[in-house]
PDB file of N, CA and C in Angstrom:
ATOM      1  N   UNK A   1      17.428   8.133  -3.580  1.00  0.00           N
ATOM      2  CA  UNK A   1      16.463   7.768  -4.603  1.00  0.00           C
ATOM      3  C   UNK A   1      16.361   6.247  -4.695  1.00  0.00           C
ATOM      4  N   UNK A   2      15.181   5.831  -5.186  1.00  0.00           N
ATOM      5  CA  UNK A   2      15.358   4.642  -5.469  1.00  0.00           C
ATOM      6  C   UNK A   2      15.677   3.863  -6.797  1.00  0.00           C
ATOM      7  N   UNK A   3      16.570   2.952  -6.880  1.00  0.00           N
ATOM      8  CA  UNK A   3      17.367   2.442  -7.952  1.00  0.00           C
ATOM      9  C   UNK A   3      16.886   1.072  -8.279  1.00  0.00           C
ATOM     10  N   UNK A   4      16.263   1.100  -9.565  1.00  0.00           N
ATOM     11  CA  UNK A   4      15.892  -0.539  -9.376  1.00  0.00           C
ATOM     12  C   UNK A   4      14.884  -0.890  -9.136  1.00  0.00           C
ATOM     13  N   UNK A   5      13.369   0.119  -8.648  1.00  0.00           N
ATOM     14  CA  UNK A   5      12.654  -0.252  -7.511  1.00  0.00           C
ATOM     15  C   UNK A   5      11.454   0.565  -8.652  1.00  0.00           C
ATOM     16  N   UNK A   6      10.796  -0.195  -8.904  1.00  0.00           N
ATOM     17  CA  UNK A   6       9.195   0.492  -9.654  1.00  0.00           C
ATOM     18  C   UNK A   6       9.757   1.460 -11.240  1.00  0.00           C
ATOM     19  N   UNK A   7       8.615   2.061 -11.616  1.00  0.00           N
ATOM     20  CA  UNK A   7       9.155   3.247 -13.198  1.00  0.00           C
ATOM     21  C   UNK A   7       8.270   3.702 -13.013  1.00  0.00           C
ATOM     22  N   UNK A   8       9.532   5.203 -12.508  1.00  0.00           N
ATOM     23  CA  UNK A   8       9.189   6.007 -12.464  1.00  0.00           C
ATOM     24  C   UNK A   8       8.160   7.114 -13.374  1.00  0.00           C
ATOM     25  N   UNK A   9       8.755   7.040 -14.880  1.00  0.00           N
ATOM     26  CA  UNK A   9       7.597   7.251 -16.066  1.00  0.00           C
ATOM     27  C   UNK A   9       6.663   6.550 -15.596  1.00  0.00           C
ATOM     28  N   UNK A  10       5.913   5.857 -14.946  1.00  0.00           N
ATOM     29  CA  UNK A  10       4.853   5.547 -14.974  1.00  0.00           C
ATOM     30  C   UNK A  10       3.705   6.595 -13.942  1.00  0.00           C
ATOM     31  N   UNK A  11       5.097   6.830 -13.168  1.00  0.00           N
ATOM     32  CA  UNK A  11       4.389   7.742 -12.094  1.00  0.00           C
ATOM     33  C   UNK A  11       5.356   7.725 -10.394  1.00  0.00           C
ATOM     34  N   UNK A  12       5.490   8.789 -10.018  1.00  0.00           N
ATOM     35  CA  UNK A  12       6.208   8.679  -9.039  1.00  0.00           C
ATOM     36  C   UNK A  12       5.619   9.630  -7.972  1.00  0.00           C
ATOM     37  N   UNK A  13       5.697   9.831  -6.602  1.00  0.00           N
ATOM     38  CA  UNK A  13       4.847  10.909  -5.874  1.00  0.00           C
ATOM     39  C   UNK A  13       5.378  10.652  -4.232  1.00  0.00           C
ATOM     40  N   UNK A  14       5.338  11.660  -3.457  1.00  0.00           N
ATOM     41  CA  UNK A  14       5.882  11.829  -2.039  1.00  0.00           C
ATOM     42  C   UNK A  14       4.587  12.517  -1.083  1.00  0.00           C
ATOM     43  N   UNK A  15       5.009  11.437   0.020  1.00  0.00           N
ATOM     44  CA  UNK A  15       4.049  11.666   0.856  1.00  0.00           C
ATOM     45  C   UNK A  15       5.307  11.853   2.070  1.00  0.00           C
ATOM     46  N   UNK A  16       4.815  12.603   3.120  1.00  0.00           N
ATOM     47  CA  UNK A  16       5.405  13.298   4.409  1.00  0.00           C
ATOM     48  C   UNK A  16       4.261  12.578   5.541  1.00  0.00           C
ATOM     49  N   UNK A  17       4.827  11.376   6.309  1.00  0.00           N
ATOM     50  CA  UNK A  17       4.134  10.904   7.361  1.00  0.00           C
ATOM     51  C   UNK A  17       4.276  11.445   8.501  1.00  0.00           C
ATOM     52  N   UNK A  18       3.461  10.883   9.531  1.00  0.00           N
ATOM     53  CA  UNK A  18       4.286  11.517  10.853  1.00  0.00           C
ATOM     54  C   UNK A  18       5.615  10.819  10.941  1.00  0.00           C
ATOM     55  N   UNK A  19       6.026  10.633  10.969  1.00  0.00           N
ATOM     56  CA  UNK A  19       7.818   9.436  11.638  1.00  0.00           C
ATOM     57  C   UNK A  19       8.446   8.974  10.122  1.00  0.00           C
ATOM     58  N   UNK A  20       7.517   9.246   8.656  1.00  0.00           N
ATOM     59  CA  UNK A  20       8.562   8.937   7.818  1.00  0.00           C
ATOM     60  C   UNK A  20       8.350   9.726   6.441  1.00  0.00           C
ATOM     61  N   UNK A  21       9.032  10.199   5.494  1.00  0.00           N
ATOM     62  CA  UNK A  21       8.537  10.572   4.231  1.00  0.00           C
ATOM     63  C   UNK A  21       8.911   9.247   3.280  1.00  0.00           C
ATOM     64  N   UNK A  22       7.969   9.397   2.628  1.00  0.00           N
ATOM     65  CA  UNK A  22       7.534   8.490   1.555  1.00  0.00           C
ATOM     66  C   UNK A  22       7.818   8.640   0.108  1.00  0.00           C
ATOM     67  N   UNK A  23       8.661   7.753  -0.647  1.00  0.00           N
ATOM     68  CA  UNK A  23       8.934   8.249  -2.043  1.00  0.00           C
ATOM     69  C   UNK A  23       8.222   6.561  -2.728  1.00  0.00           C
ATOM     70  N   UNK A  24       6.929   7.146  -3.447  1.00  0.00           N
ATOM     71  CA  UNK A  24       6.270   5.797  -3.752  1.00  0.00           C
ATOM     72  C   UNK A  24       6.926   5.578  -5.339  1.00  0.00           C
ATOM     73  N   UNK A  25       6.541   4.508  -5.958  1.00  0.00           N
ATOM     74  CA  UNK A  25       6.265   4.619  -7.770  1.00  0.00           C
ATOM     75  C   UNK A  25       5.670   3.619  -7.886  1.00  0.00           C
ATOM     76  N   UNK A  26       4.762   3.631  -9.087  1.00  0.00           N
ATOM     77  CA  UNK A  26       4.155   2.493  -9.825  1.00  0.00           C
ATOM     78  C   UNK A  26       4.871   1.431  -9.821  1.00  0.00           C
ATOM     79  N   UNK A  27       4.429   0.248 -10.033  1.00  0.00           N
ATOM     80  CA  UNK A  27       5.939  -0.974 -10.352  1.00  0.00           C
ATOM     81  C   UNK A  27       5.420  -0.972 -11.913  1.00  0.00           C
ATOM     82  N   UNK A  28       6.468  -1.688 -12.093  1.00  0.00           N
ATOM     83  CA  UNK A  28       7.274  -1.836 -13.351  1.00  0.00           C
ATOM     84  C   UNK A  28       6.534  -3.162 -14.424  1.00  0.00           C
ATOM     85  N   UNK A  29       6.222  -3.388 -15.297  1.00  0.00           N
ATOM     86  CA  UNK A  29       5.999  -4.382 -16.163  1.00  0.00           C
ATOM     87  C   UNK A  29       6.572  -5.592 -15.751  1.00  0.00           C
ATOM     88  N   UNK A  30       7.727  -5.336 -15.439  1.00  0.00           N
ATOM     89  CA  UNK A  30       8.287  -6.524 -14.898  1.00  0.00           C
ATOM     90  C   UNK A  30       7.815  -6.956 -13.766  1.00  0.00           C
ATOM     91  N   UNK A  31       7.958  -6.136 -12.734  1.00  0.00           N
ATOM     92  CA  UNK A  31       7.524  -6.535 -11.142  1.00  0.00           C
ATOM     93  C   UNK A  31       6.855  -7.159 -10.914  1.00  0.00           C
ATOM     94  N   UNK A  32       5.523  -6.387 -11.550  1.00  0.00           N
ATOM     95  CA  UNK A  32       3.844  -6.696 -11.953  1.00  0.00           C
ATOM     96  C   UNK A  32       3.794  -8.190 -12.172  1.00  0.00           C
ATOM     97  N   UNK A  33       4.537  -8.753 -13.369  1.00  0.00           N
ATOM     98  CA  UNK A  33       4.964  -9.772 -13.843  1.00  0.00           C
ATOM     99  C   UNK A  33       5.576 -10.963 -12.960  1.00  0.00           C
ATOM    100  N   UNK A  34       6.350 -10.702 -12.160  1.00  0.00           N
ATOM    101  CA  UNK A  34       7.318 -11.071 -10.522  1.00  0.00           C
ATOM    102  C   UNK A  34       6.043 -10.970  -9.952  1.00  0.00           C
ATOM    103  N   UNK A  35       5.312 -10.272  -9.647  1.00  0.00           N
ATOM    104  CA  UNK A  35       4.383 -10.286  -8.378  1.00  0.00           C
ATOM    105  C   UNK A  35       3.205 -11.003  -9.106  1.00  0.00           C
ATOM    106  N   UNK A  36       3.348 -11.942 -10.107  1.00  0.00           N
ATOM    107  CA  UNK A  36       2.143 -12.869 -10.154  1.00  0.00           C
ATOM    108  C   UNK A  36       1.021 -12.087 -10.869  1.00  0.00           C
ATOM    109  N   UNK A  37       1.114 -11.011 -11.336  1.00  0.00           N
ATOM    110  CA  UNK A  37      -0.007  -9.753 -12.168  1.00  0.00           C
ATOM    111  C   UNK A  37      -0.445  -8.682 -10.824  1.00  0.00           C
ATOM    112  N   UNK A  38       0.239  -8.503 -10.096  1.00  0.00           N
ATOM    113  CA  UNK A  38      -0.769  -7.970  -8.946  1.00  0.00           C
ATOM    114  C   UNK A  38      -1.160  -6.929  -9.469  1.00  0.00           C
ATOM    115  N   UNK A  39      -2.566  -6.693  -8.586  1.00  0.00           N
ATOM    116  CA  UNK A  39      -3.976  -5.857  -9.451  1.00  0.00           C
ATOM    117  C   UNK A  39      -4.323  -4.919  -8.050  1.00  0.00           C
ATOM    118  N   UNK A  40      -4.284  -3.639  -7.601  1.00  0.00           N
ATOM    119  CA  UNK A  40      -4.745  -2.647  -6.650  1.00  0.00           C
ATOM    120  C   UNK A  40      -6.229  -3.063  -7.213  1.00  0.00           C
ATOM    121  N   UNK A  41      -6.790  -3.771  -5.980  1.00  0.00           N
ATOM    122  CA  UNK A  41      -8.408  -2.687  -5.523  1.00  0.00           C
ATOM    123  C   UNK A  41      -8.352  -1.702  -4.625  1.00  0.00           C
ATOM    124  N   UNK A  42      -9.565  -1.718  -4.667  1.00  0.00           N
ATOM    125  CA  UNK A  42     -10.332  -0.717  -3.778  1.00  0.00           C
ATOM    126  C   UNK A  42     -10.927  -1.481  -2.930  1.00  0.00           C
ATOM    127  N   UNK A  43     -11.155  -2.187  -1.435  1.00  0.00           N
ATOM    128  CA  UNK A  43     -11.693  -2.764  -0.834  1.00  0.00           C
ATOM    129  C   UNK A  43     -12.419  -1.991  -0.010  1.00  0.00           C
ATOM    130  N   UNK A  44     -13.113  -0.895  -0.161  1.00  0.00           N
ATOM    131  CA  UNK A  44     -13.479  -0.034   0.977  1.00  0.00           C
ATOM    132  C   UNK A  44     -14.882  -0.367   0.984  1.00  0.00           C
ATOM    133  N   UNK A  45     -15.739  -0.755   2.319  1.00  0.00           N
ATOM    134  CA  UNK A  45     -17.078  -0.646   2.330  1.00  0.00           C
ATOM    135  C   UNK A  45     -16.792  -2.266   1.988  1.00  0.00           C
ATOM    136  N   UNK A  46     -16.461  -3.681   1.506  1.00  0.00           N
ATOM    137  CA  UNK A  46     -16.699  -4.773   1.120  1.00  0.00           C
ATOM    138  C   UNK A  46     -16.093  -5.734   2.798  1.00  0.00           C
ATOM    139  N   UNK A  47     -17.146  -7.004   2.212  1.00  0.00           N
ATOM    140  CA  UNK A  47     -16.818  -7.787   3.859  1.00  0.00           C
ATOM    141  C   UNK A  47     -14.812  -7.926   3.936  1.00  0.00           C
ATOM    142  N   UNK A  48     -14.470  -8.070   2.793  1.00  0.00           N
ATOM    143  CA  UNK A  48     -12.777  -8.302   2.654  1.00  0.00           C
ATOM    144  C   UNK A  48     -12.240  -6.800   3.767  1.00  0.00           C
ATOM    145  N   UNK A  49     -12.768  -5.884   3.743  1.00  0.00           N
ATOM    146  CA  UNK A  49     -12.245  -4.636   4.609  1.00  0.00           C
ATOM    147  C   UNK A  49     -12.529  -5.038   5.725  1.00  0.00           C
ATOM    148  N   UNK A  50     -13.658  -5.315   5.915  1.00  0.00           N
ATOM    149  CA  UNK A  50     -13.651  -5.456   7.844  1.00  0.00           C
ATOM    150  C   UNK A  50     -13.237  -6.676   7.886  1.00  0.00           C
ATOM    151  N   UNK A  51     -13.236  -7.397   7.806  1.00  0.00           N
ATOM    152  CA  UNK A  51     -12.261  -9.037   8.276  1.00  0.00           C
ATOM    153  C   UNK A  51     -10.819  -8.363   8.841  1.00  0.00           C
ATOM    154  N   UNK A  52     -10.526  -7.774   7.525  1.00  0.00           N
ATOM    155  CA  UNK A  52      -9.223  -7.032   7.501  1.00  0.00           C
ATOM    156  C   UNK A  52      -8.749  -6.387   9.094  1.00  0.00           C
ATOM    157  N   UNK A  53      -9.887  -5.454   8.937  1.00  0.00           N
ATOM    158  CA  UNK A  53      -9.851  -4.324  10.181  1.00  0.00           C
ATOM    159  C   UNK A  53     -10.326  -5.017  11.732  1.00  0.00           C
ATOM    160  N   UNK A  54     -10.462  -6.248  11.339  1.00  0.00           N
ATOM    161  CA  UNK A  54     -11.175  -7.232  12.791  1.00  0.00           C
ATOM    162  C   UNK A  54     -10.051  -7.995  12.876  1.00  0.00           C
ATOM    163  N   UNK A  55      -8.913  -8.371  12.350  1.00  0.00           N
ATOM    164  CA  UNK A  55      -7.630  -9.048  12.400  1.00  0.00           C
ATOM    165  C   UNK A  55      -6.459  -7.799  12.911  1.00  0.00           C
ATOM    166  N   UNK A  56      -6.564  -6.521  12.430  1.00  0.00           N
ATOM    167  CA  UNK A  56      -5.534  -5.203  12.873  1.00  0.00           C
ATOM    168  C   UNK A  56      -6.154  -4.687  14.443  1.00  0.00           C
ATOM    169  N   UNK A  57      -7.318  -4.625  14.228  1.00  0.00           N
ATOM    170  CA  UNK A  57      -7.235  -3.880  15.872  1.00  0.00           C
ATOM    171  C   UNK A  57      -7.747  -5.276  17.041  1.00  0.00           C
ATOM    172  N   UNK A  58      -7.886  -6.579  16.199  1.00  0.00           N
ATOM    173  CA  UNK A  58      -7.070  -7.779  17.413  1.00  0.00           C
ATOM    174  C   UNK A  58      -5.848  -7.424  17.646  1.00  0.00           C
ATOM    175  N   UNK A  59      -4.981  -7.031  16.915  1.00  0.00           N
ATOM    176  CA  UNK A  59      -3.623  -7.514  16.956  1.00  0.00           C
ATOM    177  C   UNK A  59      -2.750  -6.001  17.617  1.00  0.00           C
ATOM    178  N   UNK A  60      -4.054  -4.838  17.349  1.00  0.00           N
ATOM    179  CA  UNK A  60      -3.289  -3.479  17.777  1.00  0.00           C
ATOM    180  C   UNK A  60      -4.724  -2.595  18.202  1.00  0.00           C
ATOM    181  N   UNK A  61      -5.181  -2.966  19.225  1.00  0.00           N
ATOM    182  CA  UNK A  61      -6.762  -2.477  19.874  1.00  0.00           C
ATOM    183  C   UNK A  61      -6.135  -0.784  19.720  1.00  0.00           C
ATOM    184  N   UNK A  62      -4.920  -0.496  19.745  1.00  0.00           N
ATOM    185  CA  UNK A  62      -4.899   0.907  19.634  1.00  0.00           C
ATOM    186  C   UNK A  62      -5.341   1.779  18.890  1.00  0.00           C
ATOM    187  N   UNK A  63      -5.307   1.388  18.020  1.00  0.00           N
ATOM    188  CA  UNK A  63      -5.160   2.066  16.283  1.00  0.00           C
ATOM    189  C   UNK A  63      -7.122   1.950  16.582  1.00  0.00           C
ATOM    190  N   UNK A  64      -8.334   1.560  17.140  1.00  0.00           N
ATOM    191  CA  UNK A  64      -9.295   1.261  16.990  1.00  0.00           C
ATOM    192  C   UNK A  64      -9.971   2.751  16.699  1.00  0.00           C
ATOM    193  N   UNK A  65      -9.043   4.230  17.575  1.00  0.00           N
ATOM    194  CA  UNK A  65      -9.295   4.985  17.722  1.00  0.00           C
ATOM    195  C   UNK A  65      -8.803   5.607  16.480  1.00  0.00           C
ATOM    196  N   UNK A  66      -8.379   5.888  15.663  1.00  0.00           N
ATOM    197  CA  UNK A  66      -7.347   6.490  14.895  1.00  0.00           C
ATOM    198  C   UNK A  66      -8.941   5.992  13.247  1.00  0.00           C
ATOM    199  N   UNK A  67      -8.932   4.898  12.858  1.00  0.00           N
ATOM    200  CA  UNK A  67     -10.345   4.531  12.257  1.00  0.00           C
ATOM    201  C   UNK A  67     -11.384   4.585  12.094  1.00  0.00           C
TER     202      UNK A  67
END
């Protein structure tokens, strides 16, 4: 489990990858706070996504297929 790491009351959830399972959580008031306020968007469809995706499959032409 993880100790220390996000709150859980806020929300916690598991994902099963190929090669890893995943135990996520929200972060914490504090963290949030540590990480400068960080704020989740949604970047999907905006020029910030493809820049994004034009810097990952420079760097990994593999993955071009998988997108």
């Amino acid at each position: 489990m993880l100790t220390g790491v996000g709150d859980r009351a806020l929300g916690e959830w598991y994902e099963r990858g190929l090669t890893a399972y995943h135990l996520r959580r929200r972060l914490s008031d504090e963290e949030r706070a540590y990480a400068g306020g960080l704020e989740v968007r949604d970047i999907r469809g905006t020029e910030e996504e493809a820049g994004r995706l034009v810097r990952l499959f420079d760097e990994a032409p593999h993955l071009r297929g998988l997108l």
